[in-house]
PDB file of N, CA and C in Angstrom:
ATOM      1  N   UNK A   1     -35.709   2.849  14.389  1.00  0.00           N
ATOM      2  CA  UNK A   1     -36.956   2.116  14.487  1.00  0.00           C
ATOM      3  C   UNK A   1     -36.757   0.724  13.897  1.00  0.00           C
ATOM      4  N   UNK A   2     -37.052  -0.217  14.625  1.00  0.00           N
ATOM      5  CA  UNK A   2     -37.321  -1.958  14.253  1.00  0.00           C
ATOM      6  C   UNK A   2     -37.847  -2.218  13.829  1.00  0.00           C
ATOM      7  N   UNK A   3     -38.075  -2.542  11.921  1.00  0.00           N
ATOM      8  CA  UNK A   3     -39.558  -2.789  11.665  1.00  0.00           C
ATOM      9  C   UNK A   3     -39.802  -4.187  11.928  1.00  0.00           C
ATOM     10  N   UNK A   4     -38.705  -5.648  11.910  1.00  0.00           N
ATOM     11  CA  UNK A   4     -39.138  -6.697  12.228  1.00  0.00           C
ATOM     12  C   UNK A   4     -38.667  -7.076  13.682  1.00  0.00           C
ATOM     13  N   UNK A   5     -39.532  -7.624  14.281  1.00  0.00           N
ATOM     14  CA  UNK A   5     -39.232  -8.072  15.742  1.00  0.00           C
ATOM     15  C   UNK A   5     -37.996  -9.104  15.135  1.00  0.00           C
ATOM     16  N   UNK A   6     -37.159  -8.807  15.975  1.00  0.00           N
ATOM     17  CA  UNK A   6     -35.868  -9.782  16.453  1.00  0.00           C
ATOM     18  C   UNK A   6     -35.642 -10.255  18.053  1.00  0.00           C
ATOM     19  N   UNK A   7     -35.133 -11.340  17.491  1.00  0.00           N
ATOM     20  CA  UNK A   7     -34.290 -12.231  18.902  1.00  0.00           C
ATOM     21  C   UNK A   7     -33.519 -11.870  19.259  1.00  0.00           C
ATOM     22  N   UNK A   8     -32.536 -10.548  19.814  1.00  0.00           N
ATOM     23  CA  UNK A   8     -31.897 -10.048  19.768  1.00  0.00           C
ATOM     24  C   UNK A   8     -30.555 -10.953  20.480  1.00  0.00           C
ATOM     25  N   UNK A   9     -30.748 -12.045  21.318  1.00  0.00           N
ATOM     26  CA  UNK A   9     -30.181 -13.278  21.772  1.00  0.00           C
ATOM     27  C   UNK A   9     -29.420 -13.687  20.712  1.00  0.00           C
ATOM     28  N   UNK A  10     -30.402 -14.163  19.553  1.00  0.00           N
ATOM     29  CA  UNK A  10     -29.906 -15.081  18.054  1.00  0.00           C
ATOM     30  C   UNK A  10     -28.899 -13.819  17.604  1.00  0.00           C
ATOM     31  N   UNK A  11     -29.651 -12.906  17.316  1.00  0.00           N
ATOM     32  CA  UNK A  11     -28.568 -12.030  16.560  1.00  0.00           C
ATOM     33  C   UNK A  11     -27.101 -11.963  16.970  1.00  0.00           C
ATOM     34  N   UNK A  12     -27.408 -11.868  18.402  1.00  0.00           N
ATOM     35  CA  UNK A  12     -25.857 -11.617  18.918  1.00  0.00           C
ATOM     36  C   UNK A  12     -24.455 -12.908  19.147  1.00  0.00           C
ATOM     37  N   UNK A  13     -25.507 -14.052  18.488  1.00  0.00           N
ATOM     38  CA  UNK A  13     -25.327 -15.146  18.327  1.00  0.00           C
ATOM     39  C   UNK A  13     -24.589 -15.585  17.002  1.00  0.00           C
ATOM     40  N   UNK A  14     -24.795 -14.632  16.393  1.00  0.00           N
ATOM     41  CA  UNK A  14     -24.765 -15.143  14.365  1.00  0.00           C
ATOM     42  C   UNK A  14     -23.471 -15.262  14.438  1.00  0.00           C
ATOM     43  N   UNK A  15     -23.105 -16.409  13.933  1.00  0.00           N
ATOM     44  CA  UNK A  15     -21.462 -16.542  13.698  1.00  0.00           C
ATOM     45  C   UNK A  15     -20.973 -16.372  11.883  1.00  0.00           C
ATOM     46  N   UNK A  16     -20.526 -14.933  12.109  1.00  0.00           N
ATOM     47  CA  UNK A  16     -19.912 -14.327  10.559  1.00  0.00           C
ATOM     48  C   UNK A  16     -19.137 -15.320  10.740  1.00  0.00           C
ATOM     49  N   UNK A  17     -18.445 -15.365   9.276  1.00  0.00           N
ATOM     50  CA  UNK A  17     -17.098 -16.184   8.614  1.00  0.00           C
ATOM     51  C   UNK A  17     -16.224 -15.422   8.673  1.00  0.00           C
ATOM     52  N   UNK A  18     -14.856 -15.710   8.642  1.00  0.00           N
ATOM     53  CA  UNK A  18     -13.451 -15.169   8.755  1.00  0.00           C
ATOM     54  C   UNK A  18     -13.855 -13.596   8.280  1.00  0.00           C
ATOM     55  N   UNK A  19     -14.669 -13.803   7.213  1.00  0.00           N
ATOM     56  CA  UNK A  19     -14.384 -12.344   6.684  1.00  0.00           C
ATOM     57  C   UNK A  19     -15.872 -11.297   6.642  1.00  0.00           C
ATOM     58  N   UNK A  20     -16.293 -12.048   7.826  1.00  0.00           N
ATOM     59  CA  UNK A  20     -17.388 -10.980   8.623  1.00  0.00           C
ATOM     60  C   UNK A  20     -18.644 -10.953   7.894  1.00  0.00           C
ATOM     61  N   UNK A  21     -19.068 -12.478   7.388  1.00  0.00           N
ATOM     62  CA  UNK A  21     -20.081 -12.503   6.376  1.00  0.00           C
ATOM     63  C   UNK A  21     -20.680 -13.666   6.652  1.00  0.00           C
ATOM     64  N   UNK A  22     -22.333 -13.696   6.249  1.00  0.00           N
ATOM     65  CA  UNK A  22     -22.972 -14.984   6.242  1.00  0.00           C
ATOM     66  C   UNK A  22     -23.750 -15.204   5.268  1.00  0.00           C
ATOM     67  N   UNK A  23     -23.767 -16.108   4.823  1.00  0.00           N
ATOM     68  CA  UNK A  23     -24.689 -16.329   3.789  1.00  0.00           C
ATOM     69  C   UNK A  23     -25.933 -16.134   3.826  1.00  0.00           C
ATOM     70  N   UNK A  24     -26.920 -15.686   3.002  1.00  0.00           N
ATOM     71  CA  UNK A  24     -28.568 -15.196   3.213  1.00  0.00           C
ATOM     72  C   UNK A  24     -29.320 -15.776   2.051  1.00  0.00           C
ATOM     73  N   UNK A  25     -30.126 -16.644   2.449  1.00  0.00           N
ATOM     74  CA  UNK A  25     -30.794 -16.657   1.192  1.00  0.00           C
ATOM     75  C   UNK A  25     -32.312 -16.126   0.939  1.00  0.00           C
ATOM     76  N   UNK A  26     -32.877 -15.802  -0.099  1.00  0.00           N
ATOM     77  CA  UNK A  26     -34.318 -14.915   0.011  1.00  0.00           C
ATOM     78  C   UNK A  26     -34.855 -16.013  -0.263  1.00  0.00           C
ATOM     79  N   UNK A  27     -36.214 -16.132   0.012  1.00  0.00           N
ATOM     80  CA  UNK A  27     -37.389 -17.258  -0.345  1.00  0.00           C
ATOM     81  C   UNK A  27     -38.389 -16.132  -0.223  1.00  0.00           C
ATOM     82  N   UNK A  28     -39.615 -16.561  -1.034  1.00  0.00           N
ATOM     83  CA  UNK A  28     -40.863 -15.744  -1.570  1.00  0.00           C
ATOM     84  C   UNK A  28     -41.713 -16.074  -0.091  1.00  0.00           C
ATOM     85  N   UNK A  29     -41.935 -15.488   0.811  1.00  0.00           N
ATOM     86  CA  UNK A  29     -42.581 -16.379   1.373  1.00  0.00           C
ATOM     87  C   UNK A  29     -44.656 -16.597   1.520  1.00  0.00           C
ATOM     88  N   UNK A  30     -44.908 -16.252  -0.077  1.00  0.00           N
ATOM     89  CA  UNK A  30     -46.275 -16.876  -0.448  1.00  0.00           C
ATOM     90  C   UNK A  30     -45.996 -17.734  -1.563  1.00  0.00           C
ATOM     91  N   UNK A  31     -44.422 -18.490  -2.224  1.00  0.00           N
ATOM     92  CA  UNK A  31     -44.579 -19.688  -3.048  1.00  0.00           C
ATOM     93  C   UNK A  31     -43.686 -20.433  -2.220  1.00  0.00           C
ATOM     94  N   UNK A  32     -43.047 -20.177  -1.517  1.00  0.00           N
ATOM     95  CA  UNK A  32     -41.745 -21.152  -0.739  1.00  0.00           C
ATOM     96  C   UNK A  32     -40.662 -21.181  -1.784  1.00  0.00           C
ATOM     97  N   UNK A  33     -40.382 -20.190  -3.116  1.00  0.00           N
ATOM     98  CA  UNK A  33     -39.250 -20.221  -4.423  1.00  0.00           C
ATOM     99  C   UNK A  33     -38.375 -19.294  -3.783  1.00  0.00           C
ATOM    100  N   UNK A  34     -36.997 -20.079  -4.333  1.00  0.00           N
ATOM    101  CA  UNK A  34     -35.940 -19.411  -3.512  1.00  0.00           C
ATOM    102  C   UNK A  34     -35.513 -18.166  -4.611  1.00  0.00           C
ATOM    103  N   UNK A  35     -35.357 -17.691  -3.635  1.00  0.00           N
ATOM    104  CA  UNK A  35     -35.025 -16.381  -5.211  1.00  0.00           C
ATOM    105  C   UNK A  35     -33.921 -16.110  -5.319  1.00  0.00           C
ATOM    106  N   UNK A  36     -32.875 -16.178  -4.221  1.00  0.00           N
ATOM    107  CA  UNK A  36     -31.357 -15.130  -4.603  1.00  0.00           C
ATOM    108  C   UNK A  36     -30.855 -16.108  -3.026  1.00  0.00           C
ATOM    109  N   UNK A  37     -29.295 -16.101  -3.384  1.00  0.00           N
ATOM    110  CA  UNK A  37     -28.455 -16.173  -2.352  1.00  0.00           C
ATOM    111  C   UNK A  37     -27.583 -14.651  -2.435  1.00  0.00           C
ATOM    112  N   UNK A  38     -27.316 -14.174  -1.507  1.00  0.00           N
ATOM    113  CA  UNK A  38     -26.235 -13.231  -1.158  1.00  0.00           C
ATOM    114  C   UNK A  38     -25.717 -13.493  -0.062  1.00  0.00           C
ATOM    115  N   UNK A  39     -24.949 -12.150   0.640  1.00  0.00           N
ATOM    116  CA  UNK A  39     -24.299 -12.482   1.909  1.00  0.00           C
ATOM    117  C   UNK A  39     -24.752 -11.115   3.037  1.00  0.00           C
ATOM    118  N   UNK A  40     -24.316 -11.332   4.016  1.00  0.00           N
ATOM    119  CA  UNK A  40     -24.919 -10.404   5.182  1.00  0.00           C
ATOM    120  C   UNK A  40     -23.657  -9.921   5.490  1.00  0.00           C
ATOM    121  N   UNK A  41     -23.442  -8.687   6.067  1.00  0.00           N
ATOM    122  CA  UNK A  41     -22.435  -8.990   7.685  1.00  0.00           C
ATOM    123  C   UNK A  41     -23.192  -8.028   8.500  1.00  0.00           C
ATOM    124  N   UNK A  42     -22.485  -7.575   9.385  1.00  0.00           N
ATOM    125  CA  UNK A  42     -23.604  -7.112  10.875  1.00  0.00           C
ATOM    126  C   UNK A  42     -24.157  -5.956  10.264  1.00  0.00           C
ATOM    127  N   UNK A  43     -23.566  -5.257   9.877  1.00  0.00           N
ATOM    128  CA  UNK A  43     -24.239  -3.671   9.236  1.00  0.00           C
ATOM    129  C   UNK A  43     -25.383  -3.737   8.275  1.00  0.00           C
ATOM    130  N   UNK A  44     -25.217  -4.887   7.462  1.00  0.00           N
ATOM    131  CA  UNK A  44     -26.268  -5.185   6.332  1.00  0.00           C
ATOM    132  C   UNK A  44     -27.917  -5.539   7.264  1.00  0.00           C
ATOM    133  N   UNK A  45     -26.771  -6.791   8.255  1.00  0.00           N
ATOM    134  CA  UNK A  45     -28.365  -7.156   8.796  1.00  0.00           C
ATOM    135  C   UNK A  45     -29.246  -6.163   9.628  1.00  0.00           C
ATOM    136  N   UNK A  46     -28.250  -5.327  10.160  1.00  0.00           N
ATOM    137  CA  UNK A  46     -29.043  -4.264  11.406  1.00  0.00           C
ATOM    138  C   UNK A  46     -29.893  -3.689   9.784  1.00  0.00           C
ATOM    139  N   UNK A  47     -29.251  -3.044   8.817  1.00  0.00           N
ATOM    140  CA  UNK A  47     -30.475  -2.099   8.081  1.00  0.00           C
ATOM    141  C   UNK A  47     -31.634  -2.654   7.761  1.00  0.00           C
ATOM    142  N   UNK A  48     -31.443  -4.188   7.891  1.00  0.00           N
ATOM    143  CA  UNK A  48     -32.197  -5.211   7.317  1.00  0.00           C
ATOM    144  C   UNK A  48     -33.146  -5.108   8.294  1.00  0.00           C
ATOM    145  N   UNK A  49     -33.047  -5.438   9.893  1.00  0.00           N
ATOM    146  CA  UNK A  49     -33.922  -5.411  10.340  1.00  0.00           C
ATOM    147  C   UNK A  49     -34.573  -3.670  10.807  1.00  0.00           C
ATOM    148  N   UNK A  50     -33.751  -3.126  10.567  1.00  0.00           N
ATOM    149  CA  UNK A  50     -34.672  -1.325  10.600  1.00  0.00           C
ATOM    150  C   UNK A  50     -35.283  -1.231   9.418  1.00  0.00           C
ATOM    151  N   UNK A  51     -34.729  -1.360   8.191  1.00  0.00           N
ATOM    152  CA  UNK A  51     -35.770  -0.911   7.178  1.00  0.00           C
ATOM    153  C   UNK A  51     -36.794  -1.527   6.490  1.00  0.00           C
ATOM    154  N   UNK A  52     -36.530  -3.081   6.769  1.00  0.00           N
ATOM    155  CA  UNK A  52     -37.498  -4.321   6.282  1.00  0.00           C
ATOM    156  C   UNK A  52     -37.332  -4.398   5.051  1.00  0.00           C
ATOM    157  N   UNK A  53     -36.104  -3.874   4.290  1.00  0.00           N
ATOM    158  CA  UNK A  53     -35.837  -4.339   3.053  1.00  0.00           C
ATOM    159  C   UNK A  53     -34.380  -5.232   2.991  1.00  0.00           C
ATOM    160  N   UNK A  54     -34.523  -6.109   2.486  1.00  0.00           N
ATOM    161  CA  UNK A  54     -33.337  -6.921   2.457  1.00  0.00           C
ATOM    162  C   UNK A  54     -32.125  -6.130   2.096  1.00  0.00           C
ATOM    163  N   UNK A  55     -30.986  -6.161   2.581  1.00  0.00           N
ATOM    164  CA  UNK A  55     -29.800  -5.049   2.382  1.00  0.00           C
ATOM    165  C   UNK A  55     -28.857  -6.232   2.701  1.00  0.00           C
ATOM    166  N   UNK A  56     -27.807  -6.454   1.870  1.00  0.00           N
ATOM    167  CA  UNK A  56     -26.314  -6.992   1.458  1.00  0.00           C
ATOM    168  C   UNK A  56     -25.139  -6.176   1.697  1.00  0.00           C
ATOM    169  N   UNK A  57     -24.375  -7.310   1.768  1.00  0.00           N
ATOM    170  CA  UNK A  57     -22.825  -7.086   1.446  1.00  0.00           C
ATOM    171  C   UNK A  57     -22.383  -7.591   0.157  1.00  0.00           C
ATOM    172  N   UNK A  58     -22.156  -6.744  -0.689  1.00  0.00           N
ATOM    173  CA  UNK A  58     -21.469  -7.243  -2.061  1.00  0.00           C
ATOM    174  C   UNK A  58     -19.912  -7.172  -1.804  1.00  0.00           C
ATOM    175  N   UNK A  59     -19.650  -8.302  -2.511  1.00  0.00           N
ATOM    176  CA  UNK A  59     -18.249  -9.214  -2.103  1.00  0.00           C
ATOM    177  C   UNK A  59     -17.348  -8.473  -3.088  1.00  0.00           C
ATOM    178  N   UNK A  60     -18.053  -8.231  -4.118  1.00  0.00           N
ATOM    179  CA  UNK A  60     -17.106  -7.797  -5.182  1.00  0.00           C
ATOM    180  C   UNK A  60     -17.328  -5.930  -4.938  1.00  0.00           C
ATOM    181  N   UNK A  61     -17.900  -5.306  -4.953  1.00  0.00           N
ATOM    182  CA  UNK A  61     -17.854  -3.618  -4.865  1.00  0.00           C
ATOM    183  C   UNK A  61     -17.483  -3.622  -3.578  1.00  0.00           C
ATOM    184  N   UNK A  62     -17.401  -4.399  -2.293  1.00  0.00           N
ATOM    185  CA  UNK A  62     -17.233  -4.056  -1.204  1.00  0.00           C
ATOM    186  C   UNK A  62     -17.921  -2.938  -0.715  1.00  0.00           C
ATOM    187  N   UNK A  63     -19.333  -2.957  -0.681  1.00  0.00           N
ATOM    188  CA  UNK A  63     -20.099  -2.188  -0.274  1.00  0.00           C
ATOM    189  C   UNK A  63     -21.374  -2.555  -0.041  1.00  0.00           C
ATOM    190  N   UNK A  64     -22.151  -2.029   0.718  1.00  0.00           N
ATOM    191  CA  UNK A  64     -23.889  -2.639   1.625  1.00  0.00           C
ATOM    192  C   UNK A  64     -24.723  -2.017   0.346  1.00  0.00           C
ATOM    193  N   UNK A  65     -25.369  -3.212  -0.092  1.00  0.00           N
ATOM    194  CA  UNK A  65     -26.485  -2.520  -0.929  1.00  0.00           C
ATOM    195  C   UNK A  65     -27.565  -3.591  -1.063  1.00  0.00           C
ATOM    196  N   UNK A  66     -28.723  -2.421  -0.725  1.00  0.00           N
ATOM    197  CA  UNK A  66     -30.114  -2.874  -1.015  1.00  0.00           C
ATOM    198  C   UNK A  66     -30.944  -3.383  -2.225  1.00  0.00           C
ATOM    199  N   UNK A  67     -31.590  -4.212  -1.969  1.00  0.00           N
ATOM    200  CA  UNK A  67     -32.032  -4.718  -3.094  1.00  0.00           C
ATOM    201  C   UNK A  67     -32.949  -4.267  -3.801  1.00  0.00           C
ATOM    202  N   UNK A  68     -33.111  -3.815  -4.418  1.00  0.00           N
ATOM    203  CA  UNK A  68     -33.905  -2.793  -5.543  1.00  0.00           C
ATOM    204  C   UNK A  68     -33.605  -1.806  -5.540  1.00  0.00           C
ATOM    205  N   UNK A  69     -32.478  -1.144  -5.173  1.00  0.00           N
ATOM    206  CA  UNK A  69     -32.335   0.587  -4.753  1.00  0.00           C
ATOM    207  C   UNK A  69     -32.100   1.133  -5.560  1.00  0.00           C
ATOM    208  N   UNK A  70     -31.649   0.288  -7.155  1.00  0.00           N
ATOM    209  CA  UNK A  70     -31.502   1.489  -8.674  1.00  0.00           C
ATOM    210  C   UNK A  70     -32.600   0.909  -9.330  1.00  0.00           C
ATOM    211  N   UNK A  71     -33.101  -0.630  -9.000  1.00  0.00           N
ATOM    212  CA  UNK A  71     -33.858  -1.402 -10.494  1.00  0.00           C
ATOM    213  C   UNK A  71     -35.482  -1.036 -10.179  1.00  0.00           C
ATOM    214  N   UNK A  72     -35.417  -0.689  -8.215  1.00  0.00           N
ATOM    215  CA  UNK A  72     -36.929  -1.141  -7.691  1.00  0.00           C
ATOM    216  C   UNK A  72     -37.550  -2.366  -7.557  1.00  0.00           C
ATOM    217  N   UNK A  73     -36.797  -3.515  -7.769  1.00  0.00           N
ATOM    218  CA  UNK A  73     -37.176  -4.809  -7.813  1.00  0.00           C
ATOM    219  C   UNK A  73     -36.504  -4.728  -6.021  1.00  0.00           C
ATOM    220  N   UNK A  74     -37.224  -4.752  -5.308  1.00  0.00           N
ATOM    221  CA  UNK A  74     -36.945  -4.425  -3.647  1.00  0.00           C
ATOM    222  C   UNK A  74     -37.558  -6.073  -2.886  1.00  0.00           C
ATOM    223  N   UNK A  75     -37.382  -6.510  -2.098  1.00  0.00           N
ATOM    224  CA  UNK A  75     -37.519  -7.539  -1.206  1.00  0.00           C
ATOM    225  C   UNK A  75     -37.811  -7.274   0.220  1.00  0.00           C
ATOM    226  N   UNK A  76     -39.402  -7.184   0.230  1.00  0.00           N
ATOM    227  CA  UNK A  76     -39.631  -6.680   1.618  1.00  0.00           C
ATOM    228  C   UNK A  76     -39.529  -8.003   2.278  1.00  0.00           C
ATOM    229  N   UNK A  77     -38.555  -7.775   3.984  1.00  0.00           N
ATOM    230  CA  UNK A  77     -38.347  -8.371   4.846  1.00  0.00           C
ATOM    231  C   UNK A  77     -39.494  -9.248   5.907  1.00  0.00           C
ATOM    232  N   UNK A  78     -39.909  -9.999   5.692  1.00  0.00           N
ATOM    233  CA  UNK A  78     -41.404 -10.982   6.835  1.00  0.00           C
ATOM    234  C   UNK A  78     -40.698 -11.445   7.847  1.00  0.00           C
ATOM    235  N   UNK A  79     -40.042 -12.388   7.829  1.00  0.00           N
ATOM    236  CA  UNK A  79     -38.962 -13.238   8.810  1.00  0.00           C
ATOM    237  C   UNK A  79     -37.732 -13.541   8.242  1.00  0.00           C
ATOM    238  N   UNK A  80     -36.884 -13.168   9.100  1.00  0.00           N
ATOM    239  CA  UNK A  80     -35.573 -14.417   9.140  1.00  0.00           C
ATOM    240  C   UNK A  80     -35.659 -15.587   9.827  1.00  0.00           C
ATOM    241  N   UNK A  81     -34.939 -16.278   9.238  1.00  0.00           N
ATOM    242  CA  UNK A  81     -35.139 -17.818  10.100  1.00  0.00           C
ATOM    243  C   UNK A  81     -33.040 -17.908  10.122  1.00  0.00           C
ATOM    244  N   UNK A  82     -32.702 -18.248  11.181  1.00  0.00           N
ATOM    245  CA  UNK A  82     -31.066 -18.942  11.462  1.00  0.00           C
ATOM    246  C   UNK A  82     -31.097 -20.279  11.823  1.00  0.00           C
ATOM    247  N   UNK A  83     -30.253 -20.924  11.077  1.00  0.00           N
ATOM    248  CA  UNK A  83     -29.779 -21.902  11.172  1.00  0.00           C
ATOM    249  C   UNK A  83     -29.348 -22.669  12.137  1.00  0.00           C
ATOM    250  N   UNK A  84     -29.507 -23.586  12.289  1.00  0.00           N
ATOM    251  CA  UNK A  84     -29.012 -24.517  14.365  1.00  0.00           C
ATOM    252  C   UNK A  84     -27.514 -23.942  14.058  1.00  0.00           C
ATOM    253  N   UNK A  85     -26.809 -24.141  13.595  1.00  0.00           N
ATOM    254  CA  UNK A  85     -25.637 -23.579  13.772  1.00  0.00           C
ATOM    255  C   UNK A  85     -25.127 -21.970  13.795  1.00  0.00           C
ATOM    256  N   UNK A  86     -26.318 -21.354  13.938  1.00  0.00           N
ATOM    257  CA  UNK A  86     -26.050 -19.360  13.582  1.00  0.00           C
ATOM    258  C   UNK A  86     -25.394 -19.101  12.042  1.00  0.00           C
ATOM    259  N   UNK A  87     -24.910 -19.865  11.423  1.00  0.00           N
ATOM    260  CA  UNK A  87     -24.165 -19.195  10.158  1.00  0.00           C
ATOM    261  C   UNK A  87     -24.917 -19.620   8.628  1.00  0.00           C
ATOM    262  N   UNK A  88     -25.564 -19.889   8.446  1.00  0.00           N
ATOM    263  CA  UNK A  88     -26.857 -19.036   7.780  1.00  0.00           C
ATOM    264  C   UNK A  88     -28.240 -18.679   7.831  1.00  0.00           C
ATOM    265  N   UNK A  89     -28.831 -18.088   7.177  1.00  0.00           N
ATOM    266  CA  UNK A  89     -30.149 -17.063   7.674  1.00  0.00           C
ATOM    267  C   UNK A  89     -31.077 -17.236   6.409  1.00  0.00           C
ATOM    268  N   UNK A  90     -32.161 -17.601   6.383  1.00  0.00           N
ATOM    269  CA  UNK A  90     -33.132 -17.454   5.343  1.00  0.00           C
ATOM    270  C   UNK A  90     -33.905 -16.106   5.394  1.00  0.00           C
ATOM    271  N   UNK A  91     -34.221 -15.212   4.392  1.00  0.00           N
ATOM    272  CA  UNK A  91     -34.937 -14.110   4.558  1.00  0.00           C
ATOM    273  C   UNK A  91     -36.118 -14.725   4.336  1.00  0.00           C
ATOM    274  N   UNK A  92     -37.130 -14.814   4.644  1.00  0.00           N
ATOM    275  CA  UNK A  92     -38.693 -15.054   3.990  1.00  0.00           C
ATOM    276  C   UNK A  92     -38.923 -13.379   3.487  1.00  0.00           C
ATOM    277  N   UNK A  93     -39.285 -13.168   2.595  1.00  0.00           N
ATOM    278  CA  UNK A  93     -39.733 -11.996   1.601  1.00  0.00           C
ATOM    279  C   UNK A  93     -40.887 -12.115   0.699  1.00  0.00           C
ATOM    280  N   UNK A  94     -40.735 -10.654   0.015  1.00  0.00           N
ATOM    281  CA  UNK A  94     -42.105 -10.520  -0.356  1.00  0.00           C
ATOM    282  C   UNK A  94     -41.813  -9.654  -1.456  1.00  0.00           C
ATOM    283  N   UNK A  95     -41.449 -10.458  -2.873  1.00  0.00           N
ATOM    284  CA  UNK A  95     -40.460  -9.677  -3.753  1.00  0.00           C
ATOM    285  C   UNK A  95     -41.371  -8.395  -4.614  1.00  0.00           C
ATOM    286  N   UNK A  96     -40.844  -7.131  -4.699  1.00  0.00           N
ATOM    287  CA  UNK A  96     -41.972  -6.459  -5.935  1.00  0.00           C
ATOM    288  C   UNK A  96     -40.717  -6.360  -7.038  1.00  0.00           C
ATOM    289  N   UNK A  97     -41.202  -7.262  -7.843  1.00  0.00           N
ATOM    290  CA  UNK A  97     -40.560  -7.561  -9.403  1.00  0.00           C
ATOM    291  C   UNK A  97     -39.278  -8.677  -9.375  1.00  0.00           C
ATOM    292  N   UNK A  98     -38.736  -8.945 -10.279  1.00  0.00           N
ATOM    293  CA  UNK A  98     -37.809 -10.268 -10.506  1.00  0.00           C
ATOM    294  C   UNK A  98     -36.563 -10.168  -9.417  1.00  0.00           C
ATOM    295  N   UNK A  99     -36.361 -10.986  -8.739  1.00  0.00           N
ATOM    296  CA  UNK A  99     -35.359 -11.277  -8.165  1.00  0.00           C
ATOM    297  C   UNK A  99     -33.693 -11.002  -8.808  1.00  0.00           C
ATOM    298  N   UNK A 100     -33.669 -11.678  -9.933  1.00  0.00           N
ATOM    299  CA  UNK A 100     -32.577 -12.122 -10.836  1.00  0.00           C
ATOM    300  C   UNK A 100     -31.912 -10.476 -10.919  1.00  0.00           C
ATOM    301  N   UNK A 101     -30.398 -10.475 -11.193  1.00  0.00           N
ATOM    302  CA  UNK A 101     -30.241  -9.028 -12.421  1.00  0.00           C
ATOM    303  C   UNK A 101     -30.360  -9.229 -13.706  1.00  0.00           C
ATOM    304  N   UNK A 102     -30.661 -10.561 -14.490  1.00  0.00           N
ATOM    305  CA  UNK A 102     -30.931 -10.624 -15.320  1.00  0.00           C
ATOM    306  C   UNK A 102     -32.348 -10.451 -15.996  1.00  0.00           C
ATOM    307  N   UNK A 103     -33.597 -10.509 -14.811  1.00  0.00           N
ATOM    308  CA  UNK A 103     -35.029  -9.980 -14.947  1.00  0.00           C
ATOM    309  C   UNK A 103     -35.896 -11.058 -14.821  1.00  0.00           C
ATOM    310  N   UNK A 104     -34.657 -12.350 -14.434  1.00  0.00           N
ATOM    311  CA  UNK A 104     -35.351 -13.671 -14.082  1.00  0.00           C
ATOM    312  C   UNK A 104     -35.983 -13.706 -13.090  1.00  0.00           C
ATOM    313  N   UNK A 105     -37.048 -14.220 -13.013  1.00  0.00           N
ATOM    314  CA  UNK A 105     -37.841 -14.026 -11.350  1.00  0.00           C
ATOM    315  C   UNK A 105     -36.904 -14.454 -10.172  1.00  0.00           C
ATOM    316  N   UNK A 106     -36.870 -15.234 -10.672  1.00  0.00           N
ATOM    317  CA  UNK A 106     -35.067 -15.975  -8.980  1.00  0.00           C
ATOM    318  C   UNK A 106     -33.945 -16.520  -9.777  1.00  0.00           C
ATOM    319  N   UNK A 107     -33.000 -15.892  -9.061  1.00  0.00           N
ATOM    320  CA  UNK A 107     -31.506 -16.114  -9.793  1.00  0.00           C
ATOM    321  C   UNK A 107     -31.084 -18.078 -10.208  1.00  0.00           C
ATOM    322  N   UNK A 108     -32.167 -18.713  -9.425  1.00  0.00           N
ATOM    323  CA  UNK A 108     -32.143 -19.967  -9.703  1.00  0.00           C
ATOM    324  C   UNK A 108     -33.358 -20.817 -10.991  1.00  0.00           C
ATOM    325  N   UNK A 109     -32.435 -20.169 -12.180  1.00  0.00           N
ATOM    326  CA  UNK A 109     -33.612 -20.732 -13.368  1.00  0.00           C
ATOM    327  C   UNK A 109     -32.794 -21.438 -14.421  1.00  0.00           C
ATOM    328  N   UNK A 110     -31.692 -21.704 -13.433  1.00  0.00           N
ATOM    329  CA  UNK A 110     -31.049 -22.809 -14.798  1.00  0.00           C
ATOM    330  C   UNK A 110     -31.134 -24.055 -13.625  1.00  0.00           C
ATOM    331  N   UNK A 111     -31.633 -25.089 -15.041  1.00  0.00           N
ATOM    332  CA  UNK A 111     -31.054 -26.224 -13.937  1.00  0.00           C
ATOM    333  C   UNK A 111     -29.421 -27.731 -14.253  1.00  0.00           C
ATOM    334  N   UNK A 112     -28.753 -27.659 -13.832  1.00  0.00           N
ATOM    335  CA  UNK A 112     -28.139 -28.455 -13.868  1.00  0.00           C
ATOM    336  C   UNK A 112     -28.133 -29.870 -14.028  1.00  0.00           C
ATOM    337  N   UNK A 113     -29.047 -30.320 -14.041  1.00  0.00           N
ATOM    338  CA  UNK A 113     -29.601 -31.607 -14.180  1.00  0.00           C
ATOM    339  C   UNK A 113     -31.051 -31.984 -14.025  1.00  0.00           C
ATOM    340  N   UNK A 114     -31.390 -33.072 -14.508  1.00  0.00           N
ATOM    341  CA  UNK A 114     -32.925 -33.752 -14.361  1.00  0.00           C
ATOM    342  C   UNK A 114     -34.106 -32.764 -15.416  1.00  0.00           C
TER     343      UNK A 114
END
């Protein structure tokens, strides 16, 4: 079952990187705050679009995992948006609890300058 309508055109379109991955980033989509970058590859995104929860490829365990699936801090799926070029994907989401693994609301709370 599909819970988000897809382009199934775009999808078949997405151009992974050498090593079968694309970059994803989550955004809240009722503040426009980016919450997390991770990465996709095709298996992540198909669960992504069946279960409407954002689901990864972790680079380092080498394995598909969902986002909240031990903490419950989960990222329900609204839209993807792809890039003019197919190789990256914005999730628009709808986070229940902090983004961060540290318990930060979005993994982006340091700032580097200004």
């Amino acid at each position: 079952m599909c819970v988000l309508k897809a382009d199934h055109s775009l999808i078949a379109e997405i151009n992974y990187n050498k090593n079968g991955l694309i970059p994803a980033v989550a955004q809240d989509t009722q503040t426009g705050e980016i919450l997390m970058l991770a990465y996709m590859n095709a298996a992540s995104m198909k669960m992504t679009l069946d279960k409407g929860l954002a689901t990864f490829w972790s680079r380092s365990r080498r394995e598909l995992w969902t986002k909240g699936e031990t903490s419950g801090n989960t990222l329900k799926v609204i839209e993807i948006l792809i890039d003019c070029d197919q190789d990256a994907v914005v999730l628009k989401v709808i986070p229940a609890g902090p983004a961060c693994h540290t318990l930060e609301r979005t993994c982006f709370y340091r700032k580097l300058a200004g």
